[in-house]
PDB file of N, CA and C in Angstrom:
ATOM      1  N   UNK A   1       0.851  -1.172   0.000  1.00  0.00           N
ATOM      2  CA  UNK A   1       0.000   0.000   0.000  1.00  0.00           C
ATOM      3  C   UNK A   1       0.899   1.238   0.000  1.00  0.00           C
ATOM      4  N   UNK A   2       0.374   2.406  -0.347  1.00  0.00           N
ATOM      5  CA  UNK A   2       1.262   3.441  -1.161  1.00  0.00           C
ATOM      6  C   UNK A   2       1.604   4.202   0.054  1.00  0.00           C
ATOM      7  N   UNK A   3       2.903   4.833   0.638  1.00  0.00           N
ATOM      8  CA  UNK A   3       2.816   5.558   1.751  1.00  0.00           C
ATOM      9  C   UNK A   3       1.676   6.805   1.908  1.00  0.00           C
ATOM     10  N   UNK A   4       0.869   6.905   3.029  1.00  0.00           N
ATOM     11  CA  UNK A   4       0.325   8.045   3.517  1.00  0.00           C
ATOM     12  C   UNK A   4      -1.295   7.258   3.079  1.00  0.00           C
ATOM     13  N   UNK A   5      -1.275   6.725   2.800  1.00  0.00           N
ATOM     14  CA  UNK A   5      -2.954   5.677   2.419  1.00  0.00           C
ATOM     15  C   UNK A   5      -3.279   4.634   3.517  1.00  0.00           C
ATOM     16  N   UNK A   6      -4.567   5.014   3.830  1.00  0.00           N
ATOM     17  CA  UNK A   6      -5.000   3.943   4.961  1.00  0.00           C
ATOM     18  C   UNK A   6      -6.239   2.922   4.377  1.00  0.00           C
ATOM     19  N   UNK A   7      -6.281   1.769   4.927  1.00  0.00           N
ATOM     20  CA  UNK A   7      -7.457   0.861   4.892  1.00  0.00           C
ATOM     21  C   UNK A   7      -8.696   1.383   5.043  1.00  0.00           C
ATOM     22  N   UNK A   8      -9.648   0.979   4.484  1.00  0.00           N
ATOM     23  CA  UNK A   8     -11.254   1.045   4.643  1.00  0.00           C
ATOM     24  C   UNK A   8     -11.364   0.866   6.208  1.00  0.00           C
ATOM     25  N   UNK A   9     -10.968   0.037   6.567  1.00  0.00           N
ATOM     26  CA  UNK A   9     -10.909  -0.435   8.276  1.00  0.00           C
ATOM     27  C   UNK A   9     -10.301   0.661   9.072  1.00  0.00           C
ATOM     28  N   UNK A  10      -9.178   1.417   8.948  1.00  0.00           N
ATOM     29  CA  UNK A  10      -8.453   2.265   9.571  1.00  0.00           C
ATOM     30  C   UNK A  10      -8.834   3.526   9.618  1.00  0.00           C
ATOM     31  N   UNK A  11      -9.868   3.712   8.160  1.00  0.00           N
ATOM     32  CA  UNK A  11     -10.371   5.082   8.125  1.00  0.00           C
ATOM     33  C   UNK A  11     -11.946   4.998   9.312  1.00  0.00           C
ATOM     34  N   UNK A  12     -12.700   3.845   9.012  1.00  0.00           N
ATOM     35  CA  UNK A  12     -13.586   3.910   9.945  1.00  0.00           C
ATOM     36  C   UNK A  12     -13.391   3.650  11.065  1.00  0.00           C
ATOM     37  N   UNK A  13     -12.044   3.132  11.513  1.00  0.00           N
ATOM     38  CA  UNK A  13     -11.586   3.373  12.970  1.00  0.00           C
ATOM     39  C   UNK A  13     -11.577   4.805  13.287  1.00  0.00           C
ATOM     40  N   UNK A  14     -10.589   5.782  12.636  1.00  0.00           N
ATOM     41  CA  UNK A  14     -10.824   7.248  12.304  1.00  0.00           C
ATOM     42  C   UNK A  14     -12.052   7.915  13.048  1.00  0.00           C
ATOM     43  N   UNK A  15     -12.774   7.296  11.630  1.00  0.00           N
ATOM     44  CA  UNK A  15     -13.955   8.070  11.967  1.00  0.00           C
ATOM     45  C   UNK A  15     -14.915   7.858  12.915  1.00  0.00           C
ATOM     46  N   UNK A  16     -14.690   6.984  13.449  1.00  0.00           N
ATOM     47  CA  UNK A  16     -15.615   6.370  14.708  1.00  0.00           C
ATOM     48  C   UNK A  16     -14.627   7.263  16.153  1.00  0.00           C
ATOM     49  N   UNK A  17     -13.220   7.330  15.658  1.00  0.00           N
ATOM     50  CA  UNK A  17     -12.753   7.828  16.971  1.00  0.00           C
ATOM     51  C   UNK A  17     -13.278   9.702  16.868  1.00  0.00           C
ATOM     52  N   UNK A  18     -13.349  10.071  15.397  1.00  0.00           N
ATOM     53  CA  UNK A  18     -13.638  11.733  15.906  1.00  0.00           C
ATOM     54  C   UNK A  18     -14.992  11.640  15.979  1.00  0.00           C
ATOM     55  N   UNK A  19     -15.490  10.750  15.967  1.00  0.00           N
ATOM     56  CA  UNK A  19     -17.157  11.361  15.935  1.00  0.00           C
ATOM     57  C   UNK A  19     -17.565  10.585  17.645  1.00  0.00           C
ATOM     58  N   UNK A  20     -16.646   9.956  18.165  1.00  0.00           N
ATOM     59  CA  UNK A  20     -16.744   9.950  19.492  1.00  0.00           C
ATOM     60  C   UNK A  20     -16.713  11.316  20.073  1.00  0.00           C
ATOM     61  N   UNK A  21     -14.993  11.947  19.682  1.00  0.00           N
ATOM     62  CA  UNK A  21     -14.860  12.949  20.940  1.00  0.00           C
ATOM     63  C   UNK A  21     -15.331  13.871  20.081  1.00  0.00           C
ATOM     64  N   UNK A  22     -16.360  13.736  18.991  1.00  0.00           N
ATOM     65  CA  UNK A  22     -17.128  15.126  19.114  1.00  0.00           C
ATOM     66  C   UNK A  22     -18.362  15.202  19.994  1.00  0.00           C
ATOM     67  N   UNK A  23     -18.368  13.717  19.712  1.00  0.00           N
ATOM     68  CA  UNK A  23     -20.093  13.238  20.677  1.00  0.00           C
ATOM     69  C   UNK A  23     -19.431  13.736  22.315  1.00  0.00           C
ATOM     70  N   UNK A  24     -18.251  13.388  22.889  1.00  0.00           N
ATOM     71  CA  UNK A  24     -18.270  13.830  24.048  1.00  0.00           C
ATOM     72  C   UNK A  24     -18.196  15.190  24.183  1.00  0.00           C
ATOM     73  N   UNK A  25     -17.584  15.721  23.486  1.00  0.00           N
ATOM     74  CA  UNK A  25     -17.345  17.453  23.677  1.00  0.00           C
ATOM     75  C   UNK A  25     -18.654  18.165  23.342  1.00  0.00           C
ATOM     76  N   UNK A  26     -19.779  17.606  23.119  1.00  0.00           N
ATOM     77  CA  UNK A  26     -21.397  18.402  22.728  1.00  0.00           C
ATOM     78  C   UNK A  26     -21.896  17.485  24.056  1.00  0.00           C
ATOM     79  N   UNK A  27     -21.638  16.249  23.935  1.00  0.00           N
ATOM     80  CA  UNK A  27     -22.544  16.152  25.409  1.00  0.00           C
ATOM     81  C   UNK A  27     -22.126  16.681  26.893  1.00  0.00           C
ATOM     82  N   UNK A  28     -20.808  16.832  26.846  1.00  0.00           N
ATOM     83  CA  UNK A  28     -20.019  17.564  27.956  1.00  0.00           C
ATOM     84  C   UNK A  28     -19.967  19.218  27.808  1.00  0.00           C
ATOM     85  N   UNK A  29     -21.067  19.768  27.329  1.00  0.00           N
ATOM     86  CA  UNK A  29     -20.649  21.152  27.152  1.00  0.00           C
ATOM     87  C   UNK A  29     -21.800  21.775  27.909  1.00  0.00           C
ATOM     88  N   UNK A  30     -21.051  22.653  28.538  1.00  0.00           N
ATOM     89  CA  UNK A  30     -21.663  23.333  29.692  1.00  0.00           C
ATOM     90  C   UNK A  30     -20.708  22.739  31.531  1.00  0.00           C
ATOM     91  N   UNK A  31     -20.070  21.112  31.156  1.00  0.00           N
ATOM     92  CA  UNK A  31     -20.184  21.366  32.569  1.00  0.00           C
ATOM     93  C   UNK A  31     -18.690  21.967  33.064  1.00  0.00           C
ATOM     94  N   UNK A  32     -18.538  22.036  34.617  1.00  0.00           N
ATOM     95  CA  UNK A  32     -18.215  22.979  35.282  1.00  0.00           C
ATOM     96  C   UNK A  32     -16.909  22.380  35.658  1.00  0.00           C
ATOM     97  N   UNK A  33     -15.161  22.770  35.044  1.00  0.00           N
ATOM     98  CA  UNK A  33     -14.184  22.337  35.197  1.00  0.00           C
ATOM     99  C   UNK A  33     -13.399  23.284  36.375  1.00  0.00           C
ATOM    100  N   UNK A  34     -12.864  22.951  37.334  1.00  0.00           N
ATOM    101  CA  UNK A  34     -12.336  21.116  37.395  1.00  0.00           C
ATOM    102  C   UNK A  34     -13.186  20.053  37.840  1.00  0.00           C
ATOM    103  N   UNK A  35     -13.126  19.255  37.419  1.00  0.00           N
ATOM    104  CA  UNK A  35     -13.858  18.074  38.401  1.00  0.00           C
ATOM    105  C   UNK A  35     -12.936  16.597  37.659  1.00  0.00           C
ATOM    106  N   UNK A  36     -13.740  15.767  38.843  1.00  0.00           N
ATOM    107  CA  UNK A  36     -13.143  14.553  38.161  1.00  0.00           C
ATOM    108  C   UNK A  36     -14.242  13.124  37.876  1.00  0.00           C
ATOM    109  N   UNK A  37     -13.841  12.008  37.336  1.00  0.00           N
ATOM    110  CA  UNK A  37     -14.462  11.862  36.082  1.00  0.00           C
ATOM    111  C   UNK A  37     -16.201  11.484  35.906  1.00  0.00           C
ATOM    112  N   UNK A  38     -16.296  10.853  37.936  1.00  0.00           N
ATOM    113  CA  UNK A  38     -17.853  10.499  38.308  1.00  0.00           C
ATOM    114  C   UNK A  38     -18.655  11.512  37.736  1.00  0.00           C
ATOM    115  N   UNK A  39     -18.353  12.674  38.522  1.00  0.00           N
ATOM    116  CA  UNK A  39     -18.919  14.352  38.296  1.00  0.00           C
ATOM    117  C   UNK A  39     -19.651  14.062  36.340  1.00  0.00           C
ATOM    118  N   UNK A  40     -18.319  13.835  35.438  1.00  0.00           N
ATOM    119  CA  UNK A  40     -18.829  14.154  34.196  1.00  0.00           C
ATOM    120  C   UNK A  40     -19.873  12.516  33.907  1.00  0.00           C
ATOM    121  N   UNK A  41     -19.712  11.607  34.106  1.00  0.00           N
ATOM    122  CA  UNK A  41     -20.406  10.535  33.994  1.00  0.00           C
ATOM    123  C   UNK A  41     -21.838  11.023  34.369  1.00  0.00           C
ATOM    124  N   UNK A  42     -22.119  11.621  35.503  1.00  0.00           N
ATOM    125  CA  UNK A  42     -23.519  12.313  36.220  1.00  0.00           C
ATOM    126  C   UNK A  42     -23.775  13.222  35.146  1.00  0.00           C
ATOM    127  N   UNK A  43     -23.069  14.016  34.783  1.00  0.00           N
ATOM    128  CA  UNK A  43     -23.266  15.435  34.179  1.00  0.00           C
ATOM    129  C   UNK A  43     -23.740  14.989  32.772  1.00  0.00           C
ATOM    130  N   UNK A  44     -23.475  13.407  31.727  1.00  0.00           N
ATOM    131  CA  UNK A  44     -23.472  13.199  31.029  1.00  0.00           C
ATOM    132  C   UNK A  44     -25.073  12.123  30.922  1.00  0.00           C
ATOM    133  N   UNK A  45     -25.270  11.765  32.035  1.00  0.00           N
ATOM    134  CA  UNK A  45     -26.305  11.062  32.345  1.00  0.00           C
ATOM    135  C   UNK A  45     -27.427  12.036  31.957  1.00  0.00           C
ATOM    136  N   UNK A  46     -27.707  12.519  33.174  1.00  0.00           N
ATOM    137  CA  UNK A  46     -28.439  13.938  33.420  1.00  0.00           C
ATOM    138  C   UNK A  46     -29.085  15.198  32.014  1.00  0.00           C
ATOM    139  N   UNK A  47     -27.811  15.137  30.940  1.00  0.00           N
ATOM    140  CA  UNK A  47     -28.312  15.120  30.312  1.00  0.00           C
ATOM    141  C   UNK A  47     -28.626  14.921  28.788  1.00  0.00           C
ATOM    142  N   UNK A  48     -28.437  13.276  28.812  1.00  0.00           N
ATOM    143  CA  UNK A  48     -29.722  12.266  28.293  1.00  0.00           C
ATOM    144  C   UNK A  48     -28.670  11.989  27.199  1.00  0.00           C
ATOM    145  N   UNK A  49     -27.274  11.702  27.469  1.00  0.00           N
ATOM    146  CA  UNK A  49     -26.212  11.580  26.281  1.00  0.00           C
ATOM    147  C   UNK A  49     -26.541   9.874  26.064  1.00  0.00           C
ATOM    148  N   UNK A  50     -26.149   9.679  24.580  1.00  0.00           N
ATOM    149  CA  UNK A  50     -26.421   8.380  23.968  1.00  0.00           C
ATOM    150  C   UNK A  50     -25.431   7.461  24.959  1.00  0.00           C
ATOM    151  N   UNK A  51     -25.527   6.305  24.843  1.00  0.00           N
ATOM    152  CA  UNK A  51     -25.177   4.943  25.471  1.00  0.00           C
ATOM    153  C   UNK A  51     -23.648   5.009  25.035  1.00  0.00           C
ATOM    154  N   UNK A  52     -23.651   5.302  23.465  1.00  0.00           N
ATOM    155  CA  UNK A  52     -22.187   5.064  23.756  1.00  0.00           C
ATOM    156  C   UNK A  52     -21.372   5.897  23.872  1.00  0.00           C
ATOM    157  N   UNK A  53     -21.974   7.118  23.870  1.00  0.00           N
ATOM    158  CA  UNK A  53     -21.064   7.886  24.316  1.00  0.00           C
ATOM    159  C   UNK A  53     -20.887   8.419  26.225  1.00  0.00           C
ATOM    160  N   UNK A  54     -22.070   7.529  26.523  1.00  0.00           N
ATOM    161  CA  UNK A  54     -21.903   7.595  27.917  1.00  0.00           C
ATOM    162  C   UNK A  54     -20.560   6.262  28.238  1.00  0.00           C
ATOM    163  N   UNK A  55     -20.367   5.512  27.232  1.00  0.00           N
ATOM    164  CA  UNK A  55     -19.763   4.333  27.680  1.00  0.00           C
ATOM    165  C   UNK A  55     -18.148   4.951  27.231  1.00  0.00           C
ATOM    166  N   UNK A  56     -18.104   5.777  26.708  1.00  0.00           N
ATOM    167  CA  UNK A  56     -16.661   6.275  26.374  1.00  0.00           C
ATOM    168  C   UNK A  56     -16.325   6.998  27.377  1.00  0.00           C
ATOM    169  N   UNK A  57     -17.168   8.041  27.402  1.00  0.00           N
ATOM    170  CA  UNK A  57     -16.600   8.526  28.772  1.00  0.00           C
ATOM    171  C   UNK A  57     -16.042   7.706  30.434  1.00  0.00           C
ATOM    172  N   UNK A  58     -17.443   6.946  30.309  1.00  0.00           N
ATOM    173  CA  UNK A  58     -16.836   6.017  31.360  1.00  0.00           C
ATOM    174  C   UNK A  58     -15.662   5.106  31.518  1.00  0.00           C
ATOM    175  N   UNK A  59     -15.076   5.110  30.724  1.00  0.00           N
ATOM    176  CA  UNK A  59     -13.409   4.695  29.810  1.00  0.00           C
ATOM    177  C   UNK A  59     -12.444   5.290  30.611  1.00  0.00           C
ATOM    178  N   UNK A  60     -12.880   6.519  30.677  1.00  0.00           N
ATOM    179  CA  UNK A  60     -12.048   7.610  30.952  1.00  0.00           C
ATOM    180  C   UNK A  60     -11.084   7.498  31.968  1.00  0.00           C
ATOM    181  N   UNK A  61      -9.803   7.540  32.696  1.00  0.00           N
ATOM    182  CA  UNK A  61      -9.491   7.250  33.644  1.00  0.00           C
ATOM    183  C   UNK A  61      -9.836   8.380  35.087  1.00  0.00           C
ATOM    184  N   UNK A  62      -9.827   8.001  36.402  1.00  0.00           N
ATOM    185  CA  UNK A  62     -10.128   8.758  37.408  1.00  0.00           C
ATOM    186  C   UNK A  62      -9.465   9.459  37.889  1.00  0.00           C
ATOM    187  N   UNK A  63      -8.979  11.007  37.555  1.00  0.00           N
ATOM    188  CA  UNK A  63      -8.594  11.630  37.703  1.00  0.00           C
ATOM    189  C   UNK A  63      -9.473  13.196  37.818  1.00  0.00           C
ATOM    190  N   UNK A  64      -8.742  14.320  38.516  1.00  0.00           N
ATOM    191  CA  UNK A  64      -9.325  15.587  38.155  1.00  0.00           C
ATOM    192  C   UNK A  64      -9.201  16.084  36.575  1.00  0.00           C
ATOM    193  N   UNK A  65     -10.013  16.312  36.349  1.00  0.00           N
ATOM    194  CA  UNK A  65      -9.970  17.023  34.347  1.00  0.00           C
ATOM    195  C   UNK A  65      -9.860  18.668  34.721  1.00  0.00           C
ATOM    196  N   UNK A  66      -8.862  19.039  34.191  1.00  0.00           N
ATOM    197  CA  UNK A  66      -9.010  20.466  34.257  1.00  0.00           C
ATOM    198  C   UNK A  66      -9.448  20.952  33.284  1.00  0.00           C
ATOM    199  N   UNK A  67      -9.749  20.692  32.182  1.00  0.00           N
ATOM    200  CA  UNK A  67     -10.613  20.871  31.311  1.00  0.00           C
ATOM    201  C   UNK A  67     -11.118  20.397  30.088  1.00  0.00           C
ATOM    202  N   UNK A  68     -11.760  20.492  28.975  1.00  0.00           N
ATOM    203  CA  UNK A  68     -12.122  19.761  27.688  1.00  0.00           C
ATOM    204  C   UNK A  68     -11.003  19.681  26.903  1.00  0.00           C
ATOM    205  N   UNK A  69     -10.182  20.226  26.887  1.00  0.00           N
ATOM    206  CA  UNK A  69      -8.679  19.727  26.471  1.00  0.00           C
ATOM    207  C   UNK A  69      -8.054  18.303  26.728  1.00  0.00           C
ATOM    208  N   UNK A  70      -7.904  18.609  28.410  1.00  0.00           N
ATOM    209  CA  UNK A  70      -7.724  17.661  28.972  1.00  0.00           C
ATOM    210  C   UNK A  70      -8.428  16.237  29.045  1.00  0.00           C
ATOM    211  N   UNK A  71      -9.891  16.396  28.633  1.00  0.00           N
ATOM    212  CA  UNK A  71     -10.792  14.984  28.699  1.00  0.00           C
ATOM    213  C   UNK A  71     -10.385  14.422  27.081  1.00  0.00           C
ATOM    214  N   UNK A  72     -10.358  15.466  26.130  1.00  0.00           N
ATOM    215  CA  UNK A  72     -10.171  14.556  24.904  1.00  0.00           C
ATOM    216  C   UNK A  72      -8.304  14.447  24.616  1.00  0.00           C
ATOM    217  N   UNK A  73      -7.607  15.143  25.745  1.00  0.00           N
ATOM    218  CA  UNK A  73      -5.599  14.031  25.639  1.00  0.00           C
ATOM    219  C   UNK A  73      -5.951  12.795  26.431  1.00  0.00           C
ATOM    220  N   UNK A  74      -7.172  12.469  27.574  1.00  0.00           N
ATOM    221  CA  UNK A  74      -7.452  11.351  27.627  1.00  0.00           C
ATOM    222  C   UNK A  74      -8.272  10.464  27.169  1.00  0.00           C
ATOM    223  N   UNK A  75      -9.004  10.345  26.438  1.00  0.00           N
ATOM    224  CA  UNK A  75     -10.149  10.301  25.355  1.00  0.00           C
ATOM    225  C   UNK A  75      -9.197   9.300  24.504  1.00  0.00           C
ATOM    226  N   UNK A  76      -8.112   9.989  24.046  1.00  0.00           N
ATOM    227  CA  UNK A  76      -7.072   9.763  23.058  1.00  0.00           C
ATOM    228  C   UNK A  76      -6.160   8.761  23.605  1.00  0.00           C
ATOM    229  N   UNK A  77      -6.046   8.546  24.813  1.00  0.00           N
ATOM    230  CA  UNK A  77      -5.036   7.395  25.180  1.00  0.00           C
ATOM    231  C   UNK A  77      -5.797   6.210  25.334  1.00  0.00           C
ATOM    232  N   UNK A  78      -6.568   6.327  25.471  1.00  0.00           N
ATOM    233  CA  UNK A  78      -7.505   4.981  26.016  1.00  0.00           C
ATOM    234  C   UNK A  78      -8.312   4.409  24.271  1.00  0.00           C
ATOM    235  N   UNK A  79      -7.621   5.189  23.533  1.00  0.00           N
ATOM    236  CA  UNK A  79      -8.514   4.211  21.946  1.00  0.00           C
ATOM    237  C   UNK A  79      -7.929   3.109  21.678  1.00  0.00           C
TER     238      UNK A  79
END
């Protein structure tokens, strides 16, 4: 395969990973940083985010998030 070309498989890995952390960054918007990660799991519950993107977040490791930066450099380690 030609350098800089990816698989059918690799691109919808891709695209399944940005249309995650866009799904988290619209369902996480509004809440109130710092906190850590229960806080956004509640905050994401509450209000009425899809299954799987409640299940990504819950991925997340337990730490304080200082902010939406910070949730999708961890977002990004855990794919």
């Amino acid at each position: 395969m030609p350098e800089g070309t990816m698989t059918v498989r690799e691109a919808g890995e891709l695209a399944v990973e940005a249309s995650s952390a866009a799904g988290v960054t619209h369902c996480l918007a509004g809440v109130d940083f710092p906190c850590r990660k229960n806080h956004l799991v509640i905050f994401a519950r509450e209000h009425g985010c899809t299954p799987d993107i409640l299940n990504v977040i819950e991925q997340l490791p337990d730490y304080e998030c200082i902010s939406m930066a910070a949730v999708m450099n961890a977002l990004g380690e855990i794919k």
